[in-house]
N, C-alpha and C. Protein backbone atom coordinates (compact mmCIF):
# COMPACT_ATOMS: atom_id res chain seq x y z
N UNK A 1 81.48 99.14 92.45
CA UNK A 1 80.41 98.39 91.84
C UNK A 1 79.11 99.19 91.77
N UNK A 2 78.69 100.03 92.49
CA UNK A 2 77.84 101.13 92.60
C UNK A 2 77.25 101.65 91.01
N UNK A 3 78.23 102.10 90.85
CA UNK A 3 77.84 102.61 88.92
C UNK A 3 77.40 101.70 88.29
N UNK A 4 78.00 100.46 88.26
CA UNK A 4 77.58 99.37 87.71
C UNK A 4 76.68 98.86 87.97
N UNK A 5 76.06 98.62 88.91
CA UNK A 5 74.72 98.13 89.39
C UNK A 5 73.75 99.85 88.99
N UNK A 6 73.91 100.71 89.43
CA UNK A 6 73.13 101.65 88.61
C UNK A 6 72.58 102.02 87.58
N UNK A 7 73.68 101.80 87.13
CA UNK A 7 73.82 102.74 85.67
C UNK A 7 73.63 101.23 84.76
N UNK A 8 72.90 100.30 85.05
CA UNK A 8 73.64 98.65 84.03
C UNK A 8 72.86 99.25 82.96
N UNK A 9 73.66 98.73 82.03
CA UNK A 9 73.49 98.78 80.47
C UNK A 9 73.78 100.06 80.26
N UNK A 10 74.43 100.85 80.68
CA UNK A 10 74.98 102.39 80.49
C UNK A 10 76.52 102.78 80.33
N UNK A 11 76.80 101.95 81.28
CA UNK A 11 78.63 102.02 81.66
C UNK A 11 79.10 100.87 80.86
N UNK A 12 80.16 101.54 80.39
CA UNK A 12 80.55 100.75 79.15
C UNK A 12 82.18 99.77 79.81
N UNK A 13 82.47 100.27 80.43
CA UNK A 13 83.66 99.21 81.25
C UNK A 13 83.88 100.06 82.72
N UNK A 14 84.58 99.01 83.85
CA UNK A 14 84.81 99.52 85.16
C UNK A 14 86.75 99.84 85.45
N UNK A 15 86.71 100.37 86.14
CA UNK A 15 88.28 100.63 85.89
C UNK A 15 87.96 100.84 87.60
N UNK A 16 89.62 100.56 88.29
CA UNK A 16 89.88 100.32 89.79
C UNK A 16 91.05 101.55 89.27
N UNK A 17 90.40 102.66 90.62
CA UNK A 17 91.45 103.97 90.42
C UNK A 17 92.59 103.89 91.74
N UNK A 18 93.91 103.73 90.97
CA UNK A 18 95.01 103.66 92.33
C UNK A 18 95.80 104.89 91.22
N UNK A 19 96.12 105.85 92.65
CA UNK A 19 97.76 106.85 92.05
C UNK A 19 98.25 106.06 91.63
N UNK A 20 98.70 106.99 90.67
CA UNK A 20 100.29 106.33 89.84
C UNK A 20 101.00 106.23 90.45
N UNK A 21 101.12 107.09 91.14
CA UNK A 21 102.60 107.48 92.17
C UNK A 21 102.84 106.14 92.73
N UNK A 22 102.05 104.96 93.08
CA UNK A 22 102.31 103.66 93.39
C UNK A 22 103.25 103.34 93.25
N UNK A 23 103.54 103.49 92.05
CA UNK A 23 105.20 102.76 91.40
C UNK A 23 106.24 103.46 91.54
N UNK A 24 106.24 105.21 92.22
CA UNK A 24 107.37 105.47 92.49
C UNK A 24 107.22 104.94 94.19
N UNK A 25 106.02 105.00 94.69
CA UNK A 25 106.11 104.45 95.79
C UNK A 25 106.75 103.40 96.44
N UNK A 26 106.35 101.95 95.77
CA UNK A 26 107.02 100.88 95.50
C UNK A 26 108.72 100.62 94.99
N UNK A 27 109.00 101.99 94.58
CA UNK A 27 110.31 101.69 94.47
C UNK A 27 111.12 102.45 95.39
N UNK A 28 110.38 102.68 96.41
CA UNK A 28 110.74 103.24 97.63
C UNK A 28 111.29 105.08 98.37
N UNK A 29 110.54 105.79 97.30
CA UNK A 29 109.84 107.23 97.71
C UNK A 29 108.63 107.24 98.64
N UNK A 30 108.38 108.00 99.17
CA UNK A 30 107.22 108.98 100.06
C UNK A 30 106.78 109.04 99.40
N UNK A 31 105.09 109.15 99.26
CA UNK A 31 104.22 110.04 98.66
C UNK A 31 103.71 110.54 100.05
N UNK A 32 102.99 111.98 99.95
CA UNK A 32 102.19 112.41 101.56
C UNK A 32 101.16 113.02 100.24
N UNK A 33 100.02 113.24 100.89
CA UNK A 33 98.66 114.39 99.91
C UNK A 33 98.67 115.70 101.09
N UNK A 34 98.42 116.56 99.98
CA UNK A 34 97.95 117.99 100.89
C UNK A 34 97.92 118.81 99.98
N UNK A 35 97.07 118.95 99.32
CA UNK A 35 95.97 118.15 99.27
C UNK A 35 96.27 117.22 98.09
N UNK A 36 97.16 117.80 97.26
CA UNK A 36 97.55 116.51 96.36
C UNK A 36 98.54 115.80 96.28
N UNK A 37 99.12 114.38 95.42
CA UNK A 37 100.19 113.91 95.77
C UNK A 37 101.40 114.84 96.06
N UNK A 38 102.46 114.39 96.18
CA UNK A 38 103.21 114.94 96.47
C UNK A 38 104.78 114.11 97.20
N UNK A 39 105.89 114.13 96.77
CA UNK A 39 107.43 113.95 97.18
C UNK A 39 107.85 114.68 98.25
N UNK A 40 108.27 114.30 99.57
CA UNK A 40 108.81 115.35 100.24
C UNK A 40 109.78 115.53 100.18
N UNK A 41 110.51 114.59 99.87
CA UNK A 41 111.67 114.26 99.29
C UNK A 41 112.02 113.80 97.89
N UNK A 42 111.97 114.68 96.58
CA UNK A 42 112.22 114.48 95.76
C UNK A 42 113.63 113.98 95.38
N UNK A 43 113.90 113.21 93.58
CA UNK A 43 115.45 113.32 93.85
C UNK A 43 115.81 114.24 93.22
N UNK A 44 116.95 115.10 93.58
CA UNK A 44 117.26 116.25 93.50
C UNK A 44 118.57 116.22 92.63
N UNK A 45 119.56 115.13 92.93
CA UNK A 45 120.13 114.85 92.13
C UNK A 45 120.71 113.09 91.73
N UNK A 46 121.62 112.85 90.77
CA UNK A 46 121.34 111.35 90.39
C UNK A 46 122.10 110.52 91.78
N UNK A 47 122.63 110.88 92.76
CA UNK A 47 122.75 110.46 93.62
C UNK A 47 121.80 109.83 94.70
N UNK A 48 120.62 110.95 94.51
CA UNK A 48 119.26 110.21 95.02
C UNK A 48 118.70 109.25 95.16
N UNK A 49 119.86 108.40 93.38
CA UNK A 49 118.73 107.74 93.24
C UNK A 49 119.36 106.01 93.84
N UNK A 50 120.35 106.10 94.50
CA UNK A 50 120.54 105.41 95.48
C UNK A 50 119.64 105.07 96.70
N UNK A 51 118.73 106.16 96.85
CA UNK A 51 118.09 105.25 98.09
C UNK A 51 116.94 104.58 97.58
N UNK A 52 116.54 104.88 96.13
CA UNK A 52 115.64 103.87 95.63
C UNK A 52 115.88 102.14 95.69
N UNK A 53 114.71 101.68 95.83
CA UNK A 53 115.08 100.20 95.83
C UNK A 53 115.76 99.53 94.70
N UNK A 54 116.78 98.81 94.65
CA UNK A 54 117.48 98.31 93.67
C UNK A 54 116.57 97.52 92.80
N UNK A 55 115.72 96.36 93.54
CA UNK A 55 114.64 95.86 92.66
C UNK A 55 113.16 96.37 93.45
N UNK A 56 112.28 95.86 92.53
CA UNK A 56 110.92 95.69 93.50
C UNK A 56 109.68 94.46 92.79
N UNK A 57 109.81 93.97 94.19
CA UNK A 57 108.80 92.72 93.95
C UNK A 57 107.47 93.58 94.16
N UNK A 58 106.78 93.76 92.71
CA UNK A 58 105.68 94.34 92.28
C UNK A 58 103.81 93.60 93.46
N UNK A 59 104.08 92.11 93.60
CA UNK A 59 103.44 91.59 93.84
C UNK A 59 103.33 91.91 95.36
N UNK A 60 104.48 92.24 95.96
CA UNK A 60 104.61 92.14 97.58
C UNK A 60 104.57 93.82 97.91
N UNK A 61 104.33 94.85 96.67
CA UNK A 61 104.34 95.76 97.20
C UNK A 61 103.16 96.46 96.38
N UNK A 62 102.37 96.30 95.65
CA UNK A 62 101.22 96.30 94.98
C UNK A 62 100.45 95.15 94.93
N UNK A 63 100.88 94.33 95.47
CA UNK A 63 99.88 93.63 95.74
C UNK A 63 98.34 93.54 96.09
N UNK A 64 97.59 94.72 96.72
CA UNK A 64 96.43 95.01 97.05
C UNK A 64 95.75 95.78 96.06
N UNK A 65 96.51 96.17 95.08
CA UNK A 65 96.16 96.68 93.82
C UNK A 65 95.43 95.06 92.63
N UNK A 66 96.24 94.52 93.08
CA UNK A 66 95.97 93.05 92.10
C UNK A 66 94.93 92.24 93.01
N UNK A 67 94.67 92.60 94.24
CA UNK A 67 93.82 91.89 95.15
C UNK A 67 92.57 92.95 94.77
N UNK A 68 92.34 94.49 94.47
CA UNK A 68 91.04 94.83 93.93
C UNK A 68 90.59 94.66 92.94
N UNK A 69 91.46 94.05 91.63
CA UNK A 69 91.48 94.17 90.83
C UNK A 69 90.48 92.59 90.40
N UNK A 70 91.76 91.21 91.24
CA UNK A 70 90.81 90.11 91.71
C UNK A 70 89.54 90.31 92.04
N UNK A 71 89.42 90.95 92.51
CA UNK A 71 87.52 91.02 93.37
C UNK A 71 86.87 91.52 92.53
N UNK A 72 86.84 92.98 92.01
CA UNK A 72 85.83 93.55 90.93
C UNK A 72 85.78 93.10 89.80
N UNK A 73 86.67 91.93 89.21
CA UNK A 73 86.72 91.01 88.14
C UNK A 73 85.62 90.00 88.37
N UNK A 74 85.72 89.40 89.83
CA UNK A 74 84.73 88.70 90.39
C UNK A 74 83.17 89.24 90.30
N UNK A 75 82.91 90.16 90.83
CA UNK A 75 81.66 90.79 91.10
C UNK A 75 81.13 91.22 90.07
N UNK A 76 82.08 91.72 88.96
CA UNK A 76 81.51 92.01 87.65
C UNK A 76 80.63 91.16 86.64
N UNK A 77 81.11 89.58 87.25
CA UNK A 77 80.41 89.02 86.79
C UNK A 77 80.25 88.75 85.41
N UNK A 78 81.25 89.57 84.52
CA UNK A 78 81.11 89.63 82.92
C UNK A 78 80.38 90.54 82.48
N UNK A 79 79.94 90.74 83.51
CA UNK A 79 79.10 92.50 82.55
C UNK A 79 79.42 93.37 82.05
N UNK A 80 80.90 93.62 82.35
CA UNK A 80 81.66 95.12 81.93
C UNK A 80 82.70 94.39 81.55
N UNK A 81 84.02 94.86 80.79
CA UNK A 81 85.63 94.94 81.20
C UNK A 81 85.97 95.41 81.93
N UNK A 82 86.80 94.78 82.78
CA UNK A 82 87.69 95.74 83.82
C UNK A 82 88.98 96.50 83.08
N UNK A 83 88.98 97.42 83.54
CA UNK A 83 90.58 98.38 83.03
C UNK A 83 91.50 98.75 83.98
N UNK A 84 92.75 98.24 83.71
CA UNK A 84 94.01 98.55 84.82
C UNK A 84 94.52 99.41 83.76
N UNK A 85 95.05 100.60 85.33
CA UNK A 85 96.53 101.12 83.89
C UNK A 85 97.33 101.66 84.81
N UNK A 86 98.38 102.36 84.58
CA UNK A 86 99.67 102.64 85.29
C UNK A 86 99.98 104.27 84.62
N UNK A 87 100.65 104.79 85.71
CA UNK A 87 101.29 106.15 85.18
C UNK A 87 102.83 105.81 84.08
N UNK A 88 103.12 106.71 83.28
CA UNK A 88 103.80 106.44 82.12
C UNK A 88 105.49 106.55 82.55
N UNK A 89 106.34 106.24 82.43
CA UNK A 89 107.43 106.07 82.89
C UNK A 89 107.96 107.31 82.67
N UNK A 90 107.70 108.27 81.25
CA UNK A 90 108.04 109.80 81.46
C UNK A 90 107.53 110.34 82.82
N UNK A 91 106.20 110.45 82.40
CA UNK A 91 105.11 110.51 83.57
C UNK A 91 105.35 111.05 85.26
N UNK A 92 106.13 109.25 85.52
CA UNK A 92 106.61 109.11 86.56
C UNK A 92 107.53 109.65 87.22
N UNK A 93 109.07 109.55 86.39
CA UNK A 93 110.07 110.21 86.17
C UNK A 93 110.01 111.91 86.98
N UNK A 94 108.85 112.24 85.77
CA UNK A 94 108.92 113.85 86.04
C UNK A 94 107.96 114.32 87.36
N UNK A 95 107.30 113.62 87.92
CA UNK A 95 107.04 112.93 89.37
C UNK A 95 108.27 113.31 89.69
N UNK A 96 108.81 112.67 89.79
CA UNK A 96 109.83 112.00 91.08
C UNK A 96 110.89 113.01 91.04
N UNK A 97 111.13 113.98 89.98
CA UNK A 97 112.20 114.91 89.84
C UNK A 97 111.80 116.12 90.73
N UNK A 98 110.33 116.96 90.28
CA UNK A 98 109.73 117.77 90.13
C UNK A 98 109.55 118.06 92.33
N UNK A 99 108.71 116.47 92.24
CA UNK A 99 108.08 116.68 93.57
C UNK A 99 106.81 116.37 94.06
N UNK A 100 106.26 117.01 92.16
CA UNK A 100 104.97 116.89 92.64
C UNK A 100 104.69 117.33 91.16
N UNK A 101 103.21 117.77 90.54
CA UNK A 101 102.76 118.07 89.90
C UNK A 101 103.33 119.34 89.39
N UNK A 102 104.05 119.35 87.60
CA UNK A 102 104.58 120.54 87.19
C UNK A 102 103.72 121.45 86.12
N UNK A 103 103.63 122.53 86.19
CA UNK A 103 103.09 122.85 84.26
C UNK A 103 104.41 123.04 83.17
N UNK A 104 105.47 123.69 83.77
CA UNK A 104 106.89 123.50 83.13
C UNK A 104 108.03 122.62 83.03
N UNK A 105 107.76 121.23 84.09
CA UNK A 105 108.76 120.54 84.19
C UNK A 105 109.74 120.82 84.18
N UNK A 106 110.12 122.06 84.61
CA UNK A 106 111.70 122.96 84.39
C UNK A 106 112.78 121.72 85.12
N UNK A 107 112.83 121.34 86.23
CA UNK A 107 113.44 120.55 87.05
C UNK A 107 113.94 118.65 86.18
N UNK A 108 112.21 118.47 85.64
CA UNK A 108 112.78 117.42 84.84
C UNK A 108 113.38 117.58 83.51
N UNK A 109 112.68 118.45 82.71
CA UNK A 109 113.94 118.71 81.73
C UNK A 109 115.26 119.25 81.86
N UNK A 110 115.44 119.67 82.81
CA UNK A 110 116.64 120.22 83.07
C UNK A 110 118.20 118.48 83.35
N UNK A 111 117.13 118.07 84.21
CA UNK A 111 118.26 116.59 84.61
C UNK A 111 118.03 116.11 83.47
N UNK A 112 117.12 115.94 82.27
CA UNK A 112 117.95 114.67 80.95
C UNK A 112 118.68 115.95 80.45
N UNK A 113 118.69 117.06 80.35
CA UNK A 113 120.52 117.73 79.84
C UNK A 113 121.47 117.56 80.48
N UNK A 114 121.18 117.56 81.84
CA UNK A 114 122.26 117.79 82.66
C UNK A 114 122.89 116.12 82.52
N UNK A 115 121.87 115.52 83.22
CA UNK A 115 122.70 113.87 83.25
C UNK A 115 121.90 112.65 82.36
N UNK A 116 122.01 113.21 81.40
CA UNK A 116 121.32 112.35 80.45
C UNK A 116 121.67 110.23 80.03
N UNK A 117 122.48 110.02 81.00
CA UNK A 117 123.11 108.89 80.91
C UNK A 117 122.32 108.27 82.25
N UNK A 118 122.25 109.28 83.14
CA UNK A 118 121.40 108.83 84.64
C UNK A 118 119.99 108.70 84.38
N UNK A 119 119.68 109.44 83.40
CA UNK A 119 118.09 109.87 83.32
C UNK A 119 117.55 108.92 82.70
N UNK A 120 118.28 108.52 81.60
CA UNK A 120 117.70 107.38 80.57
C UNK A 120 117.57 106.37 81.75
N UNK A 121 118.86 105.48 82.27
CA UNK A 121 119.19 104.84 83.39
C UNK A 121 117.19 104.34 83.93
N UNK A 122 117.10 106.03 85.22
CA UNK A 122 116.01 105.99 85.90
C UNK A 122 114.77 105.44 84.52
N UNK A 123 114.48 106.35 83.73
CA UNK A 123 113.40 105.91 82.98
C UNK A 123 113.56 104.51 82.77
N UNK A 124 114.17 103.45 82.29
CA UNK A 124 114.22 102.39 82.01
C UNK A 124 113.59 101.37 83.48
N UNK A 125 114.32 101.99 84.58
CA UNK A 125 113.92 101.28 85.56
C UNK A 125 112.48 101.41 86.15
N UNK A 126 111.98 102.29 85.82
CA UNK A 126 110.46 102.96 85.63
C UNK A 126 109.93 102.08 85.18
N UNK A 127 110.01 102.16 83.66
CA UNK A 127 109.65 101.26 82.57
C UNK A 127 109.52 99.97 82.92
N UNK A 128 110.72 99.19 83.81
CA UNK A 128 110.21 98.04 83.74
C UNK A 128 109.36 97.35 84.83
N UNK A 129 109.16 98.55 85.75
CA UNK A 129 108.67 98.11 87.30
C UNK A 129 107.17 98.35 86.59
N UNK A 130 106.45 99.51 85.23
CA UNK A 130 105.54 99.31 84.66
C UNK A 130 104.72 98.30 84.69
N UNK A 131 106.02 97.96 83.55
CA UNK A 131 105.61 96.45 82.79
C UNK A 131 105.36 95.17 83.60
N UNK A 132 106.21 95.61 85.00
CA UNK A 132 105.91 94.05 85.69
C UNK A 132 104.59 94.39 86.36
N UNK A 133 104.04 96.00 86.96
CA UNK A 133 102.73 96.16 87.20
C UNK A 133 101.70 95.69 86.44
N UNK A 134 101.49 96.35 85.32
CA UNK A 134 100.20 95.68 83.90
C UNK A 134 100.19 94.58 84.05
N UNK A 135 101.79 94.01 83.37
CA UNK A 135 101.21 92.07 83.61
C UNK A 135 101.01 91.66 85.30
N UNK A 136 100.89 92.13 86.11
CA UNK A 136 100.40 92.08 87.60
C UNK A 136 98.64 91.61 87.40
N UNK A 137 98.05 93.47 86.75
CA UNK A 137 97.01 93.54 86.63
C UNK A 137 96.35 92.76 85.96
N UNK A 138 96.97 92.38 84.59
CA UNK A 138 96.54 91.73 83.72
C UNK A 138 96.35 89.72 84.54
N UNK A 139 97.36 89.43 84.66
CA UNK A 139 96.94 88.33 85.71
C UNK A 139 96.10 88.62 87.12
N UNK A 140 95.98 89.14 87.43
CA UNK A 140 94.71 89.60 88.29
C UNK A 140 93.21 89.97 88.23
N UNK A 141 93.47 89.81 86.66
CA UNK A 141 91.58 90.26 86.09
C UNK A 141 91.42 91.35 85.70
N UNK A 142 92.60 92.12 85.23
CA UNK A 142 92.37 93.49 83.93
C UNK A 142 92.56 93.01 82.86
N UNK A 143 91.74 93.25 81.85
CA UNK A 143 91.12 92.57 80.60
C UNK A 143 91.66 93.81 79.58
N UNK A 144 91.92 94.84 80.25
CA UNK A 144 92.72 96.11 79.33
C UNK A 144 93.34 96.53 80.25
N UNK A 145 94.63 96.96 79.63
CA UNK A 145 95.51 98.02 80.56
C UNK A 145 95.60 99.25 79.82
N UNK A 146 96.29 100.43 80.23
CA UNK A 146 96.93 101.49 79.46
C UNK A 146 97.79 102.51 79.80
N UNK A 147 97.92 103.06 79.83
CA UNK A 147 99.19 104.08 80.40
C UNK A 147 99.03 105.67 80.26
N UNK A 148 98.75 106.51 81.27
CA UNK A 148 98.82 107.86 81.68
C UNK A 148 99.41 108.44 80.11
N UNK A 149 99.17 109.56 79.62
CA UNK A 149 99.82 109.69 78.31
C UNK A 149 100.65 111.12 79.08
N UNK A 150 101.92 110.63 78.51
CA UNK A 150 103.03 111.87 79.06
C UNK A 150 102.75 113.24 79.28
N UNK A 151 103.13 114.22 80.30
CA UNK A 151 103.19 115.40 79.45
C UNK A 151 103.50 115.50 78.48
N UNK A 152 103.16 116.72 77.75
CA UNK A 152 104.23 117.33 76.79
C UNK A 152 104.80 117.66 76.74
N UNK A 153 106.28 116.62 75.54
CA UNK A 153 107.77 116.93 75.46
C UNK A 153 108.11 116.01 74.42
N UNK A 154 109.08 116.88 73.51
CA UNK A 154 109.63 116.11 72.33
C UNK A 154 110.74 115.50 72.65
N UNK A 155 110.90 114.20 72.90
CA UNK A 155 111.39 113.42 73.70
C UNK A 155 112.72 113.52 72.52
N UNK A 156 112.44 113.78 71.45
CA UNK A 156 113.26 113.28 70.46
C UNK A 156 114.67 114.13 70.43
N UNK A 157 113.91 115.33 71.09
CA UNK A 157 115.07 116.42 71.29
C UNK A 157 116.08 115.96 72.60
N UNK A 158 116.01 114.72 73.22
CA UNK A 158 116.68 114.52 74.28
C UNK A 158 117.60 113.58 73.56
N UNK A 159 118.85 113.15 73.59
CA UNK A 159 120.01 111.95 73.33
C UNK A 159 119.91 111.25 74.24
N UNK A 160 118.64 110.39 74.10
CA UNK A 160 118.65 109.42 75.76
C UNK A 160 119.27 108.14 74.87
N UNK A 161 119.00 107.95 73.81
CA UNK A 161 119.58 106.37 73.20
C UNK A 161 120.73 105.99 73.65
């Protein structure tokens, strides 16, 4: 609220900053920082992806995300929009392959050739733990959402359909 009370009539909307990594979090990966996010356990292969949680109740495990989101909706008072958004299910994905932050994604492009039936699979389940985040936020008092925009990759060149 700081900027906002500062800066009033300057700042044009407030946004509540949580890692993305939340949602691989929530679906039951590690994150540790040192200094930045980071997998200590990435999945390495589609077998991995068994120890992920089968579902995830978004509310009981982001929940405190939708509880800041409640409050600075409150305090804002109507002065600003609030903005929620979420990391992108490519995004995420290449997270969760990688480890951590890539410039080549060698590791994630490599698994949609290799197991492109698993990969689509994971992305979808990404996708929808997303979607149940936003509408989280969005019932919690984000008035906009949006989504991390992918690396770059011509998705089109993959046979995920």
């Amino acid at each position: 609220m700081q900027p906002i009370r500062r800066y009033r009539g300057l700042i044009d909307a407030a946004i509540i900053f949580s890692d993305i990594l939340v949602i691989p979090q929530a679906m039951g990966m590690e994150v540790l920082m040192n200094p930045a996010p980071y997998f200590p356990e990435p999945l390495n292969s589609p077998e991995d992806i068994a120890k992920l949680h089968d579902t995830v109740d978004v509310d009981k495990e982001l929940g405190y995300v939708f509880a800041a989101l409640t409050r600075t909706r409150k305090e804002l008072a109507g002065e600003v929009p609030l903005i929620g958004f979420s990391g992108a299910p490519w995004t995420l994905f290449a997270y969760m392959i990688e480890g951590g932050g890539s410039k080549t994604l060698q590791k994630a492009k490599t698994w949609l050739f290799k197991h492109p039936a698993e990969s689509k699979a994971l992305i979808d389940r990404i996708a929808d733990v997303c979607v149940d985040y936003l509408v989280g936020q969005v019932k919690a008092g984000a008035q906009v959402t949006f989504q991390t925009p992918p690396p770059f990759l011509l998705l089109a060149a993959f046979a995920l359909d």
